[in-house]
Protein backbone atom coordinates (compact mmCIF):
# COMPACT_ATOMS: atom_id res chain seq x y z
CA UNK A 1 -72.40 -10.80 8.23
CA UNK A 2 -75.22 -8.61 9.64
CA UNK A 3 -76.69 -9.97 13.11
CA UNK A 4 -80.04 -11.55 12.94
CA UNK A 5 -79.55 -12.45 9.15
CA UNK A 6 -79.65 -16.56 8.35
CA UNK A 7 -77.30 -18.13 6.14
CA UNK A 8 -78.07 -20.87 4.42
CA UNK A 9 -75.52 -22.83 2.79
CA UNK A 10 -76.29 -24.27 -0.55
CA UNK A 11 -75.28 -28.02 -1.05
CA UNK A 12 -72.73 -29.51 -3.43
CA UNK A 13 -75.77 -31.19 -5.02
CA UNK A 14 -77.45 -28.38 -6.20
CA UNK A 15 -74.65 -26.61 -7.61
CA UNK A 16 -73.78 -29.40 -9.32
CA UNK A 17 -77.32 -28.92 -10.89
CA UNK A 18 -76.74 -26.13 -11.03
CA UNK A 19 -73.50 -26.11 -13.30
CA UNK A 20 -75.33 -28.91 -15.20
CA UNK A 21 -78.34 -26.40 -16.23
CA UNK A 22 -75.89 -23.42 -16.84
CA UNK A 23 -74.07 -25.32 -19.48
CA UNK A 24 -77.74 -25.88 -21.79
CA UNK A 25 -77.38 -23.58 -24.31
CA UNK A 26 -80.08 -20.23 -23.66
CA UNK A 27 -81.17 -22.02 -20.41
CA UNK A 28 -78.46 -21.45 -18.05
CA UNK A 29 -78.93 -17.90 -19.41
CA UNK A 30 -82.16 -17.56 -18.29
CA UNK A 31 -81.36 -19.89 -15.31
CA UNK A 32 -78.19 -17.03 -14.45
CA UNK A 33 -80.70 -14.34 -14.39
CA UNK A 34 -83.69 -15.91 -12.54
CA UNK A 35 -81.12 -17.16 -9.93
CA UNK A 36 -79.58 -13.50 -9.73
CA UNK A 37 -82.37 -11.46 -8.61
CA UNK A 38 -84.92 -13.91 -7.38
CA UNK A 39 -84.78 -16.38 -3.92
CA UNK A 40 -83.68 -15.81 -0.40
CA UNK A 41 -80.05 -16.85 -0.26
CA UNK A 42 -78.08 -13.28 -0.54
CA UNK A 43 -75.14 -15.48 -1.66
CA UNK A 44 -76.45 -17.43 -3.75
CA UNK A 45 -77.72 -14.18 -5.76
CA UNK A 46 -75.22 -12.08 -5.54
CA UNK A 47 -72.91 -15.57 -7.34
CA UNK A 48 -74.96 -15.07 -9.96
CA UNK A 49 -74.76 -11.22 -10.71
CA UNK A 50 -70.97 -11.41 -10.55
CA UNK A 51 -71.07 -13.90 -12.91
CA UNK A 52 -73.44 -11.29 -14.63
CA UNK A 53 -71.11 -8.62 -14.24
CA UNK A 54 -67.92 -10.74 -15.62
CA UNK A 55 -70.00 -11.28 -18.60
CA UNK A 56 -70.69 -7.25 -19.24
CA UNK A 57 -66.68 -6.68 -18.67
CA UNK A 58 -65.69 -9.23 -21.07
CA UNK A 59 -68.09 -8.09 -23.84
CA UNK A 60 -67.72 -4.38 -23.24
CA UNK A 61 -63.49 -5.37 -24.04
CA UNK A 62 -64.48 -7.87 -26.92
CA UNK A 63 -66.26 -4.64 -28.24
CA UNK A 64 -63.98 -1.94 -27.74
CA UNK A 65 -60.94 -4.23 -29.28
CA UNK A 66 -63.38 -5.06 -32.03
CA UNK A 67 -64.41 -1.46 -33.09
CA UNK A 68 -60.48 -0.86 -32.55
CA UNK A 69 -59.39 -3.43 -35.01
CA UNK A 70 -62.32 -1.83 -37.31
CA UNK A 71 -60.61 1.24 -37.14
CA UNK A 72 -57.52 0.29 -38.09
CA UNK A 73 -59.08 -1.76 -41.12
CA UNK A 74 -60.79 0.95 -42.19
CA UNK A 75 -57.85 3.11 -41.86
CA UNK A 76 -55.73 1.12 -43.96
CA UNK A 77 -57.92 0.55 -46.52
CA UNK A 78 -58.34 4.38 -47.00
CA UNK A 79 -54.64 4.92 -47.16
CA UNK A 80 -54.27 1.78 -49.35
CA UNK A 81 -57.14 3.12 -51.70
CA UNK A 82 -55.21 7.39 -51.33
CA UNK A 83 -51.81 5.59 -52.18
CA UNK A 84 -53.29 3.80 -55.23
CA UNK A 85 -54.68 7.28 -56.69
């Protein structure tokens, strides 16, 4: 840690609230992305963009092995439809 910076430590409490307001449908969403760039507490903020940044990994996979199994749909489909001619 950098001298002359405070930590503050964030109480069981309020992530507790805070894992109670993250599981409301769209509001933990918007809660995640207030809490990741706004506020003092460096850790608290920098939680919340990993958890951002876990969320773009996982989609950016979900995507490529989607427009992979696409692919390979589409594929077969045209050699189904050049085998039936």
């Amino acid at each position: 840690m950098a001298r002359g910076k405070k930590s503050e430590t964030i109480s069981v409490g309020w992530w507790m609230w805070a894992m109670f307001i993250m599981a409301i449908p769209c509001l933990g969403q918007i809660a995640i992305l207030i809490w990741a760039f706004s506020g003092d507490n460096e850790s608290r903020k920098n939680h919340f963009r990993a958890l951002i940044y876990w969320f773009l990994i996982i989609l950016t996979l979900y995507l490529l092995l989607g427009l992979l199994g696409a692919r390979l749909s589409i594929q077969q489909f045209i050699n189904e439809r050049m085998s039936a001619e």
